[in-house]
Every structure is written in structure tokens, then in C-alpha cells.
N, C-alpha and C. Protein backbone atom coordinates (compact mmCIF):
# COMPACT_ATOMS: atom_id res chain seq x y z
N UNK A 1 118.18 165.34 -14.32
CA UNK A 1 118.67 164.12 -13.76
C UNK A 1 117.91 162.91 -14.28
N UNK A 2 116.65 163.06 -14.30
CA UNK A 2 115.78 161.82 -14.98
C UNK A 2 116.24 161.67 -16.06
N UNK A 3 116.42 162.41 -17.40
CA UNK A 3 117.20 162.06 -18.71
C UNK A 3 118.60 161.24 -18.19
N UNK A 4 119.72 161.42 -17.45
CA UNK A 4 120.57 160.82 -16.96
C UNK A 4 120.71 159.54 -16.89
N UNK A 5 119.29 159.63 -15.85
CA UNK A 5 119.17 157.87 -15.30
C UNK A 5 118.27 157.61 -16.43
N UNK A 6 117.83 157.93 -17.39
CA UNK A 6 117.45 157.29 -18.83
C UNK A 6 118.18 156.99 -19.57
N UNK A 7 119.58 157.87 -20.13
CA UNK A 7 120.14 157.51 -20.76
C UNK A 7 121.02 156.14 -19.91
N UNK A 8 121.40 155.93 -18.68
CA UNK A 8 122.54 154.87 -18.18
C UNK A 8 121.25 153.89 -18.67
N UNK A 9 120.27 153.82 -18.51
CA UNK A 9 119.14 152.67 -18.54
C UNK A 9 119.42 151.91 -19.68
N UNK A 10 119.08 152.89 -20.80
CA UNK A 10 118.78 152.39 -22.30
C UNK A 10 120.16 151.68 -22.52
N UNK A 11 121.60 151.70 -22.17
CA UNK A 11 122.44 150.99 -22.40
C UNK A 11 122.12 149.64 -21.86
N UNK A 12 121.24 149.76 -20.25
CA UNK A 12 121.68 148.77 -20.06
C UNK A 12 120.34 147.81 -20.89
N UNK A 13 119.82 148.11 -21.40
CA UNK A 13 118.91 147.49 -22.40
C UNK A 13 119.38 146.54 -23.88
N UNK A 14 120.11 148.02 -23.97
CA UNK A 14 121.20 147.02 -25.63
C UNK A 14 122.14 145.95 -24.91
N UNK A 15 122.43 145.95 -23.47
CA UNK A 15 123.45 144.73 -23.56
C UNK A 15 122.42 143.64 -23.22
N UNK A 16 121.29 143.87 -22.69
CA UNK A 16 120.19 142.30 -22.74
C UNK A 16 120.02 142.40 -23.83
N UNK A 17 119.31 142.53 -24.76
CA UNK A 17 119.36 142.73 -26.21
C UNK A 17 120.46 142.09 -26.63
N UNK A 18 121.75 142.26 -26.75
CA UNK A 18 123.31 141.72 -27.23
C UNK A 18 123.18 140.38 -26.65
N UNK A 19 123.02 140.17 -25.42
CA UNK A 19 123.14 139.07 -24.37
C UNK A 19 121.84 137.98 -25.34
N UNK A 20 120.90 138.27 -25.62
CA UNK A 20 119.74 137.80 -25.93
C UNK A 20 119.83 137.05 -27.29
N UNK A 21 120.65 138.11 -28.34
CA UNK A 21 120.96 137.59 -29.64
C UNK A 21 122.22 136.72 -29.64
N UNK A 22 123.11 136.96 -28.44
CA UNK A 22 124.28 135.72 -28.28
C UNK A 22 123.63 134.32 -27.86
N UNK A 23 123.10 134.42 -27.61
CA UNK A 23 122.64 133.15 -26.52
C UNK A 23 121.72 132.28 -28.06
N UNK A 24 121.12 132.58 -29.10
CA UNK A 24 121.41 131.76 -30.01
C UNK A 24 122.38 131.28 -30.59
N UNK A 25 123.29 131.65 -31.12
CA UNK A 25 124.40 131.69 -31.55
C UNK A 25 124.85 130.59 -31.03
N UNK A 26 125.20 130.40 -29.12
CA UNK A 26 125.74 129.25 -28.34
C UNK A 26 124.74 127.91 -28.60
N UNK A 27 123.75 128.26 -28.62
CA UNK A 27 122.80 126.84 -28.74
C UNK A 27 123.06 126.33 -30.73
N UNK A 28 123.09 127.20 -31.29
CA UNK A 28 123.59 126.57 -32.50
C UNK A 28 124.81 125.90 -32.42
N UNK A 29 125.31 126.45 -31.79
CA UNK A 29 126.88 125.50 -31.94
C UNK A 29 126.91 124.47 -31.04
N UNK A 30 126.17 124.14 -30.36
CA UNK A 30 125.79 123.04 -29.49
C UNK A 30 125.17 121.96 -30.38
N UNK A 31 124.29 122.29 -31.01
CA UNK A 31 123.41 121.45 -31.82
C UNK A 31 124.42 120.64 -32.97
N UNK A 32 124.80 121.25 -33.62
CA UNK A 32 125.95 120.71 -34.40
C UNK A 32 126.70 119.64 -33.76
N UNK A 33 127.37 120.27 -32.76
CA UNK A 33 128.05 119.23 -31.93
C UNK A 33 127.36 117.93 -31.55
N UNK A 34 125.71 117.49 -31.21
CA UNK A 34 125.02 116.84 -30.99
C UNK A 34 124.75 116.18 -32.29
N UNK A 35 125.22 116.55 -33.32
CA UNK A 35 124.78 115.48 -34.27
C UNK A 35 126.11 114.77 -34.85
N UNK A 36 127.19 115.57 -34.74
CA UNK A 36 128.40 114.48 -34.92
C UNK A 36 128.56 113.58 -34.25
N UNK A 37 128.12 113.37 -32.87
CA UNK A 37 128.27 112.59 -32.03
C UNK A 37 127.30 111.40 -32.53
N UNK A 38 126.16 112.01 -32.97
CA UNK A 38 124.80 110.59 -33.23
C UNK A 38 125.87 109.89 -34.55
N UNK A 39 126.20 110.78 -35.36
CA UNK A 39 126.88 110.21 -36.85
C UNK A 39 128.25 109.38 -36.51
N UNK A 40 128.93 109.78 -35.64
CA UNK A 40 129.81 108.64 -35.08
C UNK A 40 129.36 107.52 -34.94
N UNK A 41 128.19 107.28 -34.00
CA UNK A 41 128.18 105.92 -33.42
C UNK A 41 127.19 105.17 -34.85
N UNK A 42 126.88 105.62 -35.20
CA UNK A 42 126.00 104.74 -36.68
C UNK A 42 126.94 103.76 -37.38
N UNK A 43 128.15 104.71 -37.93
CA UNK A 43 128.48 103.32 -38.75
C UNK A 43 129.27 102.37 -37.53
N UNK A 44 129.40 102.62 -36.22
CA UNK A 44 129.90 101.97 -35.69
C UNK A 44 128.89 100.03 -35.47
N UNK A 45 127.45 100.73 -35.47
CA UNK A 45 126.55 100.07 -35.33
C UNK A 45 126.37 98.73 -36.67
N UNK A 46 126.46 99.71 -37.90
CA UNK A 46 126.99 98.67 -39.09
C UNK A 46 127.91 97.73 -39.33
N UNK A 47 128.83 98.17 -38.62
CA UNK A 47 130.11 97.57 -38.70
C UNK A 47 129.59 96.17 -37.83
N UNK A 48 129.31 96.57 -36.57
CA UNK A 48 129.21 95.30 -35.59
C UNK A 48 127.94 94.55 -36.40
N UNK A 49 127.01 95.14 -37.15
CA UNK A 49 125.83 94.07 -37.72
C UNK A 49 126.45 93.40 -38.86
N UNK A 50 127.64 93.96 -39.34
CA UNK A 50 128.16 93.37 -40.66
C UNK A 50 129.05 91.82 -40.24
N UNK A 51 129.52 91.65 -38.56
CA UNK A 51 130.50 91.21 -38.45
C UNK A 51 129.25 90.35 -38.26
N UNK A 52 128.13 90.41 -37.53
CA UNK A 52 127.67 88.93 -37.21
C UNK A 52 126.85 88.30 -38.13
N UNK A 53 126.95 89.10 -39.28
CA UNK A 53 126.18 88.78 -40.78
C UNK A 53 127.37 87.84 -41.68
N UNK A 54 128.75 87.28 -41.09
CA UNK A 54 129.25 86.98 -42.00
C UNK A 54 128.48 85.61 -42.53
N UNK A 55 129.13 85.07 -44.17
CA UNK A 55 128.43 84.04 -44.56
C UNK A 55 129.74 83.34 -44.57
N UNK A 56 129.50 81.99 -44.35
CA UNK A 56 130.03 80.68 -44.00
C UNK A 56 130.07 79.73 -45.71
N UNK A 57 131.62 80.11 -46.96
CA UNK A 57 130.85 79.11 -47.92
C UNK A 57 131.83 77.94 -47.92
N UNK A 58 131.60 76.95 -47.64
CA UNK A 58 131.79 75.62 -48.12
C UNK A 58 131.42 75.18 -49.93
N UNK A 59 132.52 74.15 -50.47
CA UNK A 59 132.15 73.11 -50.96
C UNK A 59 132.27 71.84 -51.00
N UNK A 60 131.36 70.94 -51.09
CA UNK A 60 130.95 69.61 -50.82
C UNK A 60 131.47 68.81 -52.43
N UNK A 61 132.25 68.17 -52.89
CA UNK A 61 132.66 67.18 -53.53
C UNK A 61 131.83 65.21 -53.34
N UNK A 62 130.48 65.44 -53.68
CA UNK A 62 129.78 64.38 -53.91
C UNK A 62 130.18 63.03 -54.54
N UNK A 63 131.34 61.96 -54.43
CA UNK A 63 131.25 61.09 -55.14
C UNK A 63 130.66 59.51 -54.48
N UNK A 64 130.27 58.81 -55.09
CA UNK A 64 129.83 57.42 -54.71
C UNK A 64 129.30 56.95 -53.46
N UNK A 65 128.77 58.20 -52.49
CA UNK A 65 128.28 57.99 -51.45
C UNK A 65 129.20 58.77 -50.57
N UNK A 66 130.65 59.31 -51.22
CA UNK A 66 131.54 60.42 -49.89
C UNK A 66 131.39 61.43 -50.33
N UNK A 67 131.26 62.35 -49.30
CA UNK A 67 131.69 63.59 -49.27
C UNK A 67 133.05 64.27 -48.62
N UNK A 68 133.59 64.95 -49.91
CA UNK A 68 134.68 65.36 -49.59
C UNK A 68 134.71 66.87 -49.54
N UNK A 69 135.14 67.90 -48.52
CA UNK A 69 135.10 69.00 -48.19
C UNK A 69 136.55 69.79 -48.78
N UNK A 70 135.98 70.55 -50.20
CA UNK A 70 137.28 71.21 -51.26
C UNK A 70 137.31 72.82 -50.70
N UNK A 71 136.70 73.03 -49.76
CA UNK A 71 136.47 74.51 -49.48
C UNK A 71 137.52 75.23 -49.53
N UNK A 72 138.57 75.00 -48.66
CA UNK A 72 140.25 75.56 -48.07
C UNK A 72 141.05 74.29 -49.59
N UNK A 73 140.97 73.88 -49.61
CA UNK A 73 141.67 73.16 -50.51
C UNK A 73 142.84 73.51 -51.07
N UNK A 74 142.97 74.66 -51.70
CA UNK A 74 143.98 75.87 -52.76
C UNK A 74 144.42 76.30 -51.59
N UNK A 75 144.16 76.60 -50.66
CA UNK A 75 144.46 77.38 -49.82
C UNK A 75 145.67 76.38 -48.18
N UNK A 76 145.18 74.98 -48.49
CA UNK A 76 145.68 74.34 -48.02
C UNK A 76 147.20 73.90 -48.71
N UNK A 77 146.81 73.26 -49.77
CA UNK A 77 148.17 73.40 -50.71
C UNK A 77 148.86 73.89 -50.70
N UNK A 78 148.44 75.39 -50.88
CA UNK A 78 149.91 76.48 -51.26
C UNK A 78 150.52 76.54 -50.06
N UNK A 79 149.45 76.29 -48.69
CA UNK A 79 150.27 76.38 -47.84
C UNK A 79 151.45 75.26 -47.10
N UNK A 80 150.88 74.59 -47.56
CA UNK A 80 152.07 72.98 -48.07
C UNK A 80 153.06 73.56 -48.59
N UNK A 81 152.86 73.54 -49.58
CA UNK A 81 153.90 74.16 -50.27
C UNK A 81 155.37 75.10 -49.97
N UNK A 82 154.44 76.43 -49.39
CA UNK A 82 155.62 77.27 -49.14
C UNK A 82 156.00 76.88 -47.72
N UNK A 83 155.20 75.99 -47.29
CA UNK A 83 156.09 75.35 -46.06
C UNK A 83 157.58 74.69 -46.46
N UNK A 84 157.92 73.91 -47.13
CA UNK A 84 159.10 73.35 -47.79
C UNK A 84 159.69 74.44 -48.50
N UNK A 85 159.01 75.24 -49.92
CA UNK A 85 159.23 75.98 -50.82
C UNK A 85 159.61 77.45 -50.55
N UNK A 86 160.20 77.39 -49.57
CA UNK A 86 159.91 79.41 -48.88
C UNK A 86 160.10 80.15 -49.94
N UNK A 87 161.50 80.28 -50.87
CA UNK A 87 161.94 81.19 -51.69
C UNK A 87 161.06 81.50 -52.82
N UNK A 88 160.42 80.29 -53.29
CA UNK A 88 160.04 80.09 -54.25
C UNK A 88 158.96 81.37 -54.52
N UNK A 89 158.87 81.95 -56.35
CA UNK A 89 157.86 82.88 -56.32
C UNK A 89 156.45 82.04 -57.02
N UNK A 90 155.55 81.79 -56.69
CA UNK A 90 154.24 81.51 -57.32
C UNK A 90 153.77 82.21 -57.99
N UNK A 91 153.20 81.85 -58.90
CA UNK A 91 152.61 82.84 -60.24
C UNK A 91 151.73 82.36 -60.44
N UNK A 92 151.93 80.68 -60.56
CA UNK A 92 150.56 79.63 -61.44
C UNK A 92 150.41 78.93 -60.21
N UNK A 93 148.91 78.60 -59.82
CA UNK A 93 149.16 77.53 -58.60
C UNK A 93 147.56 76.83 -59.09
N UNK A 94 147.59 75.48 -59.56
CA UNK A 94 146.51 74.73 -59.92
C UNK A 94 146.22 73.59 -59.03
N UNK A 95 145.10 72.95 -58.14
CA UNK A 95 144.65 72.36 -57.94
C UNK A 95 144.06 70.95 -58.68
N UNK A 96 144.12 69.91 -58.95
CA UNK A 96 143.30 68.92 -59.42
C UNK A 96 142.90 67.96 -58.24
N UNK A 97 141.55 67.71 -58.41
CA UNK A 97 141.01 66.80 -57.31
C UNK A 97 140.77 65.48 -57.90
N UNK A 98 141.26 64.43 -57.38
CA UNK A 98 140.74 62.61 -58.00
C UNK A 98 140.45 62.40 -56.93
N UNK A 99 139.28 62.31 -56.73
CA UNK A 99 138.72 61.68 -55.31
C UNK A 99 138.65 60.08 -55.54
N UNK A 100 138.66 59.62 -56.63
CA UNK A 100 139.11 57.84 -56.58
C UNK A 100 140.13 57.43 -56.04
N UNK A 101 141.14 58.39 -55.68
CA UNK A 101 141.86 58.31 -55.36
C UNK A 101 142.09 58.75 -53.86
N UNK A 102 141.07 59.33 -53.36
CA UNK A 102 141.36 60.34 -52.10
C UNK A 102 142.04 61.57 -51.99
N UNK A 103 142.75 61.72 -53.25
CA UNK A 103 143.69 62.84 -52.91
C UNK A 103 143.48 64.14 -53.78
N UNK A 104 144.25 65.07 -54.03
CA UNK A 104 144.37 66.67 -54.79
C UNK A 104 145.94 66.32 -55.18
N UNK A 105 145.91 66.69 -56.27
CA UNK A 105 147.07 67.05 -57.07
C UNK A 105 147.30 68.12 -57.22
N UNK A 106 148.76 69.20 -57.32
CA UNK A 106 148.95 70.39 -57.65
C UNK A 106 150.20 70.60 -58.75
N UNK A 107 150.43 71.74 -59.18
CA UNK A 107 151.28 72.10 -60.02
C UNK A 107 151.69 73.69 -59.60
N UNK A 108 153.11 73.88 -59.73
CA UNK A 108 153.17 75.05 -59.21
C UNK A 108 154.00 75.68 -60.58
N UNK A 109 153.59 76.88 -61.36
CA UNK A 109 154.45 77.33 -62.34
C UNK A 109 154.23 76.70 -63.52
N UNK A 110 153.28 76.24 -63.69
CA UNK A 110 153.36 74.32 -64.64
C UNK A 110 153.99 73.43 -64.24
N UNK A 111 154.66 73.18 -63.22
CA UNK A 111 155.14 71.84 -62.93
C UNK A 111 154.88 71.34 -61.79
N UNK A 112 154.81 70.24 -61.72
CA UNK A 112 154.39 68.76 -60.53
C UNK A 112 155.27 68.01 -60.31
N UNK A 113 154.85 67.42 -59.40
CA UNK A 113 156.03 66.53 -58.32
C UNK A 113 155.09 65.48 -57.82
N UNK A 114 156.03 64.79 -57.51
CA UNK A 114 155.36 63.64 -56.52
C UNK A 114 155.51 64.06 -55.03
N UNK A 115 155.88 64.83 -54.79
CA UNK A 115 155.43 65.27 -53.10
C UNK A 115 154.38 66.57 -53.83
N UNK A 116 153.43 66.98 -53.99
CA UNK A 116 152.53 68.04 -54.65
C UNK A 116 151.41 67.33 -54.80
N UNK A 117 151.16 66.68 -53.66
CA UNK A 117 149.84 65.96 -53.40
C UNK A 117 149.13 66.42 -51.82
N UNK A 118 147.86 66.33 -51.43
CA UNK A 118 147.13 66.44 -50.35
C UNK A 118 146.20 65.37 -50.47
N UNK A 119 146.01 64.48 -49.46
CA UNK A 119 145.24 63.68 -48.94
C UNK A 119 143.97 64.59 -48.75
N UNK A 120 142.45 64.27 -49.05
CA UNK A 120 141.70 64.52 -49.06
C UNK A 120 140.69 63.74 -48.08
């Protein structure tokens, strides 16, 4: 009878043993999981330092004591432009600035107009 209750024993030995070598297994796969989570929020962290890092560029047009601000300039124009011009396709779009004058001249395609001006 003692061999008996030895042999039911020793089984129940290999399943702590089994139980013992599973129970790494679960903490590895835990760990993994704990680092996708850190790697998510990182570039999230870049992203928000990138947004309050933006740079601000201006340019300043120096003549005879004025300053005239050409920054949006091209960007003001064209949008002149296809305000009246909807259909129209742009290909060439040139800027000229005469500040003796106060104003920007444009050309769209190679050609100019007398409304293809911006007050400066």
C-alpha cells in the first residue's frame, strides 16, 4: 500500500513541476505586452513636442524707412485670383513686388492684367 500512495504522490509532483514551468511562460507574455504599451505612447509624446516646436517664418521687405510684410504674399494672390478665376488651370504663377508703388504685381501662365495686382 505505501508504494501505492507513492506512486499517486509522484504524479502529483510532475503537475507542480508542469504548473511551475507554465507560470513562466504567462509572465513572458505579459512582459511583451508591457512594452508595446510604453512604445505606443513615445511617439505620441514627439508628436505633441513637434507641434509646440513649430517655427514661425516671415519676410520683411525693407524700403526707405517701410516695412512691408511678403511672407503669404504668393499665397495671397493666387488666392485672389482663383477667387474670380475658378476654372482656370495654373501652371506659372509669378509674383513681382514695387513697393514704390505699394503694390505686387502678378502674371498667371505668362500673362497680366490690370486687375492682377495686390495692395501691399
Amino acid at each position: 500500500m505505501a508504494d501505492k500512495a507513492a506512486e499517486k504522490k509522484a504524479p502529483a509532483k510532475k503537475t507542480a513541476a508542469k504548473k511551475a514551468a507554465a507560470a513562466p511562460k504567462t509572465a513572458e507574455k505579459k512582459a511583451p505586452a508591457a512594452k508595446k504599451d510604453v512604445e505606443k505612447k513615445a511617439p505620441a509624446a514627439k508628436k505633441a513636442a513637434a507641434k509646440k516646436a513649430e517655427t514661425v517664418l516671415k519676410t520683411i521687405l525693407q524700403i526707405d524707412g517701410k516695412d512691408f510684410d511678403i511672407s503669404g504674399l504668393a499665397e495671397k494672390a493666387l488666392k485672389q485670383y482663383k477667387s474670380v478665376h475658378k476654372r482656370k488651370v495654373v501652371t506659372d504663377f509669378t509674383v513681382y513686388v514695387k513697393p514704390e508703388e505699394n503694390a505686387a504685381y502678378f502674371t498667371v501662365n505668362g500673362e497680366g492684367g490690370d486687375d492682377f495686382k495686390i495692395d501691399l
